[in-house]
Protein backbone atom coordinates (compact mmCIF):
# COMPACT_ATOMS: atom_id res chain seq x y z
CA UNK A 1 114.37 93.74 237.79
CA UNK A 2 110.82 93.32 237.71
CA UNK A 3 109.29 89.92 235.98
CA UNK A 4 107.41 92.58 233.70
CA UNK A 5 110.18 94.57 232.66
CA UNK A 6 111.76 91.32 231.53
CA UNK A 7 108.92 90.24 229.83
CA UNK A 8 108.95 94.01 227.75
CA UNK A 9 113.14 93.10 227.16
CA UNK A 10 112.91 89.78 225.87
CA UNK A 11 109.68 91.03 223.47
CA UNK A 12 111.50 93.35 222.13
CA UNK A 13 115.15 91.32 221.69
CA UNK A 14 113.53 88.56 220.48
CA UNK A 15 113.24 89.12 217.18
CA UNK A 16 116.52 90.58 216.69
CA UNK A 17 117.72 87.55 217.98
CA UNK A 18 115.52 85.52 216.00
CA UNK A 19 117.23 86.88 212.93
CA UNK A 20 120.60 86.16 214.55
CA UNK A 21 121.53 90.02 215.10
CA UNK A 22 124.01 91.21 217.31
CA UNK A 23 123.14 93.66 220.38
CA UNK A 24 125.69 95.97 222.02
CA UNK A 25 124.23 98.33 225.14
CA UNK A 26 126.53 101.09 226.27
CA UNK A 27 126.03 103.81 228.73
CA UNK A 28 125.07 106.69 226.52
CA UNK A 29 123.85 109.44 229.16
CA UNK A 30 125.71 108.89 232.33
CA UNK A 31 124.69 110.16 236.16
CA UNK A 32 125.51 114.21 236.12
CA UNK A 33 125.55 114.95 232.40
CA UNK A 34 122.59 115.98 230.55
CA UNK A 35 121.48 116.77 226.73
CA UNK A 36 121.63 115.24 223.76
CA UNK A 37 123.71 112.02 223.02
CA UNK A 38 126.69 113.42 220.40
CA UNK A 39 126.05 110.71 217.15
CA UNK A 40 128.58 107.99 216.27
CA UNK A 41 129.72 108.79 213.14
CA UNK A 42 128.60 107.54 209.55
CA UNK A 43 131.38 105.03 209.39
CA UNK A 44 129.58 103.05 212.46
CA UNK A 45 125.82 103.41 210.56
CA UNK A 46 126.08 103.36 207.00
CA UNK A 47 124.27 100.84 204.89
CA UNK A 48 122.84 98.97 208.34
CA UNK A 49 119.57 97.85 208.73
CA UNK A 50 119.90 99.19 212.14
CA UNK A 51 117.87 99.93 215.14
CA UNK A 52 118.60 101.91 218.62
CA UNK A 53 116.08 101.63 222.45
CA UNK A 54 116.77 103.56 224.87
CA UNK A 55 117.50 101.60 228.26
CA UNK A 56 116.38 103.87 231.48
CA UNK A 57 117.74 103.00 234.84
CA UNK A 58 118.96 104.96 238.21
CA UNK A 59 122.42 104.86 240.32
CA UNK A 60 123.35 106.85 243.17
CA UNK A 61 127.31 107.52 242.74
CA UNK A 62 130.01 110.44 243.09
CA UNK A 63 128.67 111.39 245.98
CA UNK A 64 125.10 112.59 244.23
CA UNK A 65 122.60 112.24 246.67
CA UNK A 66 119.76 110.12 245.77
CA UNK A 67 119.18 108.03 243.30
CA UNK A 68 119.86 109.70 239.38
CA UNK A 69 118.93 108.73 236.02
CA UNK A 70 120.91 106.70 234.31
CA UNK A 71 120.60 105.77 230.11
CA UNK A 72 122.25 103.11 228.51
CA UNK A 73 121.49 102.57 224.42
CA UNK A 74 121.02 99.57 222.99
CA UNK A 75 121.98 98.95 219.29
CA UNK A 76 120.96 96.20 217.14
CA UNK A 77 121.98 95.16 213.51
CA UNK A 78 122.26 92.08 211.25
CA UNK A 79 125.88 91.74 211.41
CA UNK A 80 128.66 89.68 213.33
CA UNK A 81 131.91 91.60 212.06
CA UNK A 82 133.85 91.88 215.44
CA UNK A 83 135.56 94.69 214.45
CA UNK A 84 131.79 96.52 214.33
CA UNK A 85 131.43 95.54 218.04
CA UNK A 86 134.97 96.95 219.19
CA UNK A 87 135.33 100.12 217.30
CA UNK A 88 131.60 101.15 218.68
CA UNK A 89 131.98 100.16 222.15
CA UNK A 90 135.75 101.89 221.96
CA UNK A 91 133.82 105.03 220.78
CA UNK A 92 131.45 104.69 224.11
CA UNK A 93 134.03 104.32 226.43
CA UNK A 94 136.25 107.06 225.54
CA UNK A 95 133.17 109.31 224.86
CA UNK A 96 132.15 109.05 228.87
CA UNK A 97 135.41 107.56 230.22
CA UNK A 98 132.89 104.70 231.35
CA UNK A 99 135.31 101.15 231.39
CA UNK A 100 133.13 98.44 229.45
CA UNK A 101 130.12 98.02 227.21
CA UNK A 102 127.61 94.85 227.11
CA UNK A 103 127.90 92.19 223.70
CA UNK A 104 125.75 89.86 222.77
CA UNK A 105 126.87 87.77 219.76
CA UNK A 106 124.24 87.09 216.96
CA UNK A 107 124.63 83.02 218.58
CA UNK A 108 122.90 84.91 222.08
CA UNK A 109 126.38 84.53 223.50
CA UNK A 110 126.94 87.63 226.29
CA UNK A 111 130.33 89.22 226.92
CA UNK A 112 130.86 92.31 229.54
CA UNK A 113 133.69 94.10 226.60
CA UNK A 114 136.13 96.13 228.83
CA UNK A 115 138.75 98.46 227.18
CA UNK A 116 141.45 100.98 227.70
CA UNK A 117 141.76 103.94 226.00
CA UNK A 118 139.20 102.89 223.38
CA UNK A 119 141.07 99.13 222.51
CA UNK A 120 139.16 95.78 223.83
CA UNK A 121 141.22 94.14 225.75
CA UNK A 122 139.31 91.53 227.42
CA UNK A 123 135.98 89.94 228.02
CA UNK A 124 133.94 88.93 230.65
CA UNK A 125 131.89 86.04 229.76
CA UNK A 126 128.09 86.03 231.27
CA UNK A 127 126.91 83.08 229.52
CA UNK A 128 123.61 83.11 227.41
CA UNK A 129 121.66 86.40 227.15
CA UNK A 130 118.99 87.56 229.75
CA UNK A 131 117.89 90.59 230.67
CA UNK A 132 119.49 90.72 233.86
CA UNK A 133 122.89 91.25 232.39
CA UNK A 134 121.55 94.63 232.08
CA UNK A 135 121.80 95.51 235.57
CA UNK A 136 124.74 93.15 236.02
CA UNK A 137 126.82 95.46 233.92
CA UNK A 138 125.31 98.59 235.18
CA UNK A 139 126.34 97.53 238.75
CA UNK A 140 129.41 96.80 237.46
CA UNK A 141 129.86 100.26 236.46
CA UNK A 142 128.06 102.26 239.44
CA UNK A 143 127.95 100.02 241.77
CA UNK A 144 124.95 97.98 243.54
CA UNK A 145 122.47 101.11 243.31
CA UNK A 146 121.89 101.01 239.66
CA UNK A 147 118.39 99.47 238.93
CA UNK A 148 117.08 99.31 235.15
CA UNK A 149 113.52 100.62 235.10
CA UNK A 150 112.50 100.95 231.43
CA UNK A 151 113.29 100.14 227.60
CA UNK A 152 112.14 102.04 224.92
CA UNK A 153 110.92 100.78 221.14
CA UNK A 154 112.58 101.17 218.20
CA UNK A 155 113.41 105.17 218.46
CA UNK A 156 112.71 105.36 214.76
CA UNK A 157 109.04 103.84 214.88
CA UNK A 158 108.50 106.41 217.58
CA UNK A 159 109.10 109.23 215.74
CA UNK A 160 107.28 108.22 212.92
CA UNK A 161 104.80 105.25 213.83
CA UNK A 162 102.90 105.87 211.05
CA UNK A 163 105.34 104.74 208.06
CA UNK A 164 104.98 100.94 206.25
CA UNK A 165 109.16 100.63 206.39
CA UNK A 166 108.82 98.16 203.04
CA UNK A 167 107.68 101.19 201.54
CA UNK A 168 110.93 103.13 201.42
CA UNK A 169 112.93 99.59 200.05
CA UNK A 170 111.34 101.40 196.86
CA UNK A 171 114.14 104.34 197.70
CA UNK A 172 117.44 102.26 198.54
CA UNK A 173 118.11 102.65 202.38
CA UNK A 174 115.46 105.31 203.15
CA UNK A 175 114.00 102.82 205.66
CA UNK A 176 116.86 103.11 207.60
CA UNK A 177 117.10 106.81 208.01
CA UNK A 178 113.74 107.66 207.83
CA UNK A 179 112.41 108.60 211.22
CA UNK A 180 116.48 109.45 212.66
CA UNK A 181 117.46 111.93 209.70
CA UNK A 182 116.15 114.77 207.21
CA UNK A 183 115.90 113.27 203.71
CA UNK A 184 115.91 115.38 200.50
CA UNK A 185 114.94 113.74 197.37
CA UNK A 186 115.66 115.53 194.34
CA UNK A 187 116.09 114.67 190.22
CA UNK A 188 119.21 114.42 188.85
CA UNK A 189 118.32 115.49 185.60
CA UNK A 190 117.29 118.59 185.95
CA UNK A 191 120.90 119.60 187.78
CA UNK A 192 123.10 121.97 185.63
CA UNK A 193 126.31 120.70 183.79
CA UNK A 194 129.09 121.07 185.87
CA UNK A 195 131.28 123.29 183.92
CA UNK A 196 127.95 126.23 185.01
CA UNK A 197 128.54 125.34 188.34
CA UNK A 198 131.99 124.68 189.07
CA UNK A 199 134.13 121.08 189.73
CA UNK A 200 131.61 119.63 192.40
CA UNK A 201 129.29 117.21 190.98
CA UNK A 202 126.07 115.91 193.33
CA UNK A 203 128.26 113.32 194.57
CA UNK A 204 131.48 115.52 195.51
CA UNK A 205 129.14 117.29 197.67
CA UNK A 206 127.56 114.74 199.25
CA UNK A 207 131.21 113.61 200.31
CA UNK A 208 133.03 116.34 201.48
CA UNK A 209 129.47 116.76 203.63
CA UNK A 210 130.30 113.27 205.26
CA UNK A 211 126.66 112.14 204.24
CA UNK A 212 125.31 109.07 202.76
CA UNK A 213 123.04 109.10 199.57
CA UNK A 214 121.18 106.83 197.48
CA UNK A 215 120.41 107.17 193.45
CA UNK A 216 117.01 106.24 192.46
CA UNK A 217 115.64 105.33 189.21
CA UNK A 218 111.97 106.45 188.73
CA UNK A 219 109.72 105.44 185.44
CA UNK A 220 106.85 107.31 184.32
CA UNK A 221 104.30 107.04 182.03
CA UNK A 222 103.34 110.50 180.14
CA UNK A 223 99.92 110.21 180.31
CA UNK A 224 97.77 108.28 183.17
CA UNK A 225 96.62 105.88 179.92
CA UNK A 226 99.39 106.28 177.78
CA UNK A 227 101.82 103.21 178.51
CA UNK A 228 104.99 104.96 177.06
CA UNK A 229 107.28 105.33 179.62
CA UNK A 230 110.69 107.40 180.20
CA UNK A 231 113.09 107.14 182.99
CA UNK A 232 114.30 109.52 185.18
CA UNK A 233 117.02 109.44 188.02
CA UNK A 234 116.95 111.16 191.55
CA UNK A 235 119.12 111.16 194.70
CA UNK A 236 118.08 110.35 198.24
CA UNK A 237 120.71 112.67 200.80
CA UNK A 238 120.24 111.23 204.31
CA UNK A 239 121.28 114.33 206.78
CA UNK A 240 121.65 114.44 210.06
CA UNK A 241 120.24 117.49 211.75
CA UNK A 242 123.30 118.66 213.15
CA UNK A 243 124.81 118.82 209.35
CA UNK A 244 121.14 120.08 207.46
CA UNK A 245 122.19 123.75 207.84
CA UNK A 246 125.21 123.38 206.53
CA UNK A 247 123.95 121.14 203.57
CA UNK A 248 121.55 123.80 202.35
CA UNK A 249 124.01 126.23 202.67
CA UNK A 250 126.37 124.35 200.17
CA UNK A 251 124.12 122.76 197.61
CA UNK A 252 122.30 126.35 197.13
CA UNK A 253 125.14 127.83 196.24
CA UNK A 254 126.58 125.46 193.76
CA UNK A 255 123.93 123.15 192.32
CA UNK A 256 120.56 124.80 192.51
CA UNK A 257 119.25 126.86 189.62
CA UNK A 258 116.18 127.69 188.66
CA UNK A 259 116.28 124.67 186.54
CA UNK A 260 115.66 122.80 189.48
CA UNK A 261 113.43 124.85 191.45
CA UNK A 262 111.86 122.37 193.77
CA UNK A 263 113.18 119.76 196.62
CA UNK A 264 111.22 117.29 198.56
CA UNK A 265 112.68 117.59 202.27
CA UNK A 266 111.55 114.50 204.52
CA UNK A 267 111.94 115.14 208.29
CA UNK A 268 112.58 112.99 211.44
CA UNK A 269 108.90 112.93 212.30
CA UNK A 270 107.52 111.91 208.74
CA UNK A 271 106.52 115.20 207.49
CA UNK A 272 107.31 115.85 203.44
CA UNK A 273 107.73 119.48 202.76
CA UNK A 274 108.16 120.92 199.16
CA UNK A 275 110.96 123.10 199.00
CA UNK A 276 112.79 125.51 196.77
CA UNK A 277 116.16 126.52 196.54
CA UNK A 278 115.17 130.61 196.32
CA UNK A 279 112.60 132.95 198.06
CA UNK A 280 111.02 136.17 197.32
CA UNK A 281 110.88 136.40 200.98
CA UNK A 282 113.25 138.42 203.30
CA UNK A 283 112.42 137.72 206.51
CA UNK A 284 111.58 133.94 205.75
CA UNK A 285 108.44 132.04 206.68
CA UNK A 286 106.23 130.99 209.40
CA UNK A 287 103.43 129.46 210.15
CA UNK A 288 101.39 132.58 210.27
CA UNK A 289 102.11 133.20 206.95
CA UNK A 290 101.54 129.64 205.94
CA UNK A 291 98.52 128.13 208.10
CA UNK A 292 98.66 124.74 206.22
CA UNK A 293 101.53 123.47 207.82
CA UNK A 294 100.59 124.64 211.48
CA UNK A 295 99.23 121.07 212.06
CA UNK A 296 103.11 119.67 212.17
CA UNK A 297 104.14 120.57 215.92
CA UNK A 298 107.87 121.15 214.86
CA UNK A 299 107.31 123.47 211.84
CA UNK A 300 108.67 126.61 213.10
CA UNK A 301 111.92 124.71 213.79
CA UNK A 302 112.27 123.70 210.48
CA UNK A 303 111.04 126.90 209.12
CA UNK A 304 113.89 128.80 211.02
CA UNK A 305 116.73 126.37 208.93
CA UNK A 306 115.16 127.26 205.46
CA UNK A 307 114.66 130.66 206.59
CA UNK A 308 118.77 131.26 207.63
CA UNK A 309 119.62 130.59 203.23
CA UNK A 310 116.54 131.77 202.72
CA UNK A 311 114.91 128.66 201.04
CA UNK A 312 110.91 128.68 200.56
CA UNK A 313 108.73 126.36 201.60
CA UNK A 314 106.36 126.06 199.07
CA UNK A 315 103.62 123.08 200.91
CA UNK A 316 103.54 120.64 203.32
CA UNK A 317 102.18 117.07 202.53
CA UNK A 318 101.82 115.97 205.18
CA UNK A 319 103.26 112.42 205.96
CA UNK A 320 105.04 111.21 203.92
CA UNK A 321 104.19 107.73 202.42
CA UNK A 322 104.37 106.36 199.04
CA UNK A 323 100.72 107.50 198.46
CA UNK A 324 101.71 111.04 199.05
CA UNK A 325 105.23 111.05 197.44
CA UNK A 326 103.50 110.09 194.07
CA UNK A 327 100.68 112.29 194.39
CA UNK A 328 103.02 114.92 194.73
CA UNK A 329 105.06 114.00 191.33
CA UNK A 330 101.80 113.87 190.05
CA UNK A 331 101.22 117.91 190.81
CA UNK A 332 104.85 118.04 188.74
CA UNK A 333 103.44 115.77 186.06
CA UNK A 334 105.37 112.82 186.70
CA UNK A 335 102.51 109.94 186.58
CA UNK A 336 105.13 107.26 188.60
CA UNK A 337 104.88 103.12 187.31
CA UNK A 338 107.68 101.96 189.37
CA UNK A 339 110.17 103.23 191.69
CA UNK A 340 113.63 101.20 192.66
CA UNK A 341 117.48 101.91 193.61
CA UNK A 342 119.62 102.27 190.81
CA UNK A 343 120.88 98.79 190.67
CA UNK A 344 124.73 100.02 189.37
CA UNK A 345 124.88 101.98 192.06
CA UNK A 346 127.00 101.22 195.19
CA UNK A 347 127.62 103.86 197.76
CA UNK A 348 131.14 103.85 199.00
CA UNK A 349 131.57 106.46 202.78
CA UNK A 350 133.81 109.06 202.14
CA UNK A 351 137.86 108.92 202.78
CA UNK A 352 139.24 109.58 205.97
CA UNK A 353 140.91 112.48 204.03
CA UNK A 354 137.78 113.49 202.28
CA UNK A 355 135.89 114.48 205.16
CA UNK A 356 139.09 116.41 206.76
CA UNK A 357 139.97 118.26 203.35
CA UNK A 358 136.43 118.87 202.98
CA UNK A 359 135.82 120.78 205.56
CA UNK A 360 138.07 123.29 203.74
CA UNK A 361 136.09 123.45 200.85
CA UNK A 362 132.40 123.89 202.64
CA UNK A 363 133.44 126.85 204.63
CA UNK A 364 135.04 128.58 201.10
CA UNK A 365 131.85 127.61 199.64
CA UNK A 366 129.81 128.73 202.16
CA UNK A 367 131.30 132.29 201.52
CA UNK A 368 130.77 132.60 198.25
CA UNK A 369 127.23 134.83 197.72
CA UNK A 370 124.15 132.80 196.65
CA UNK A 371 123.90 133.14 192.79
CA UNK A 372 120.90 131.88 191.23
CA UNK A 373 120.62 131.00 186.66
């Protein structure tokens, strides 16, 4: 490993370590296999200050001639709860059948983690942490070809560079979705009464989806000058894009009416889109049809999941910041004085059984015909 490759490592472990978090790197896109990394679930992510870097590198092995790419992911996040460490790396291993992931404790302390059939059952100690454990446990697992070449930043700062992270403390854990997931911020006041829209409350939905969610308490004055001030409550749904579909398919067709006739969507790459939950379009939109948005290089991707339940997108913000999330409430009359999580709120993941019995109840609901007040 190169002396500035080691240099780029310990810049960027540093201050994880720093603020005594633990790192665990695990093969994530192994010699022969291509696409997308399948996500750990929630239950690993939830509530975690987390970040991910991608760790490039290149073995020659199973007879593949030359030398092939080789990924390895590195997680980091401020706790030490073993049990955090074990069930991830388990999830690695028996994902790509790969024997052991890397550890380092939040003290710097490196162990190689082996397992068998996704249970740790031993450790091989490596002493403090330096970047050359890297390619000490890549060998380990392909052999004396494997050579790390690169690390990546933060993959969240890289799809959205632009956004001041203390900014979205305002919204609960938005900075730790925002640039990974689609958030959709909506009021909950405006929401019909359940017994109009069936037994499934905001809430329900959100767990039977298998998706976490904030509640956010918003003030407002009424006027610009007039210092009276009322209170209103919204949610923060943070989706992944694998699940989005799915999610606009359920929550138009039991909570949206045309009492609430507006969304704010936030994707992956910082762009805040106003959306509604009906169209007087058949074919759905594009950017033809809407040249405002053509400057986001991804809008025709998102345009073709509105466009499949036929939800409009009604204007594109641009990205999103707190500056542009008020001036948009400000279009909707809503002249914001302070935004903040809802502090008797406490989100709890879904029940093992929640998620499995819920998948019964999104496909019924997604059969049921779109019925708008």
């Amino acid at each position: 490993m190169n002396q500035g490759l080691v240099r780029q490592i310990n810049d960027i472990v540093r201050p994880y370590r720093e603020a005594r978090m633990g790192l665990l790197i695990a093969i994530s896109n192994p010699v022969g296999r291509s696409g997308p990394t399948p996500p750990l679930t929630w239950h690993y992510m939830i509530g975690r200050n987390w970040y991910k870097h991608m760790i490039h590198g290149t073995a020659s092995v199973n007879g593949v001639h030359g030398q092939q790419p080789v990924e390895m992911t590195l997680f980091a996040w401020p706790e030490d709860r073993i049990v955090d460490w074990h069930s991830v790396g388990g999830w690695y291993t028996q994902q790509y059948g790969y024997p052991c992931v890397l550890c380092v404790s939040p003290t710097g302390h490196t162990k190689m983690l082996r397992y068998d059939n996704g249970k740790m059952r031993y450790g091989d100690d490596l002493g403090p942490w330096d970047p050359s454990h890297i390619e000490d446990y890549g060998m380990a697992v392909f052999g004396k070809s494997y050579a790390c070449t690169a690390i990546d930043g933060d993959y969240r700062c890289m799809q959205f560079p632009e956004f001041n992270r203390k900014e979205g403390t305002h919204f609960g854990a938005l900075s730790d979705y925002i640039g990974s997931e689609y958030i959709l911020l909506f009021p909950k006041s405006r929401i019909c009464s359940a017994s109009k829209v069936g037994r499934h409350s905001i809430e329900d939905l959100a767990n039977i989806c298998n998706i976490p969610y904030d509640m956010v308490e918003q003030t407002y004055l009424y006027e610009p000058d007039d210092p009276t001030e009322y209170k209103e409550t919204f949610y923060a749904l943070y989706v992944r894009k694998a699940r989005l579909q799915e999610v606009f398919g359920v929550y138009k067709r039991t909570l949206m009416c045309r009492d609430i006739n507006w969304m704010i969507c936030v994707t992956p790459r910082g762009y805040m889109y106003h959306i509604s939950p009906f169209t007087n379009s058949k074919t759905g939109l594009t950017t033809d049809s809407l040249p405002n948005i053509a400057y986001d290089p991804h809008a025709d991707e998102f345009l073709a999941l509105l466009a499949k339940d036929k939800w409009e997108l009604c204007g594109n913000y641009g990205r999103f910041s707190l500056y542009t999330y008020k001036s948009f409430m400000e279009t909707h009359d809503r002249y914001i004085k302070t935004i903040s999580p809802n502090p008797t709120f406490t989100y709890c993941p879904p029940t093992v059984m929640t998620v499995v019995t819920g998948h019964n109840i999104i496909q019924k609901i997604l059969k049921t015909p779109c019925v708008l007040a």
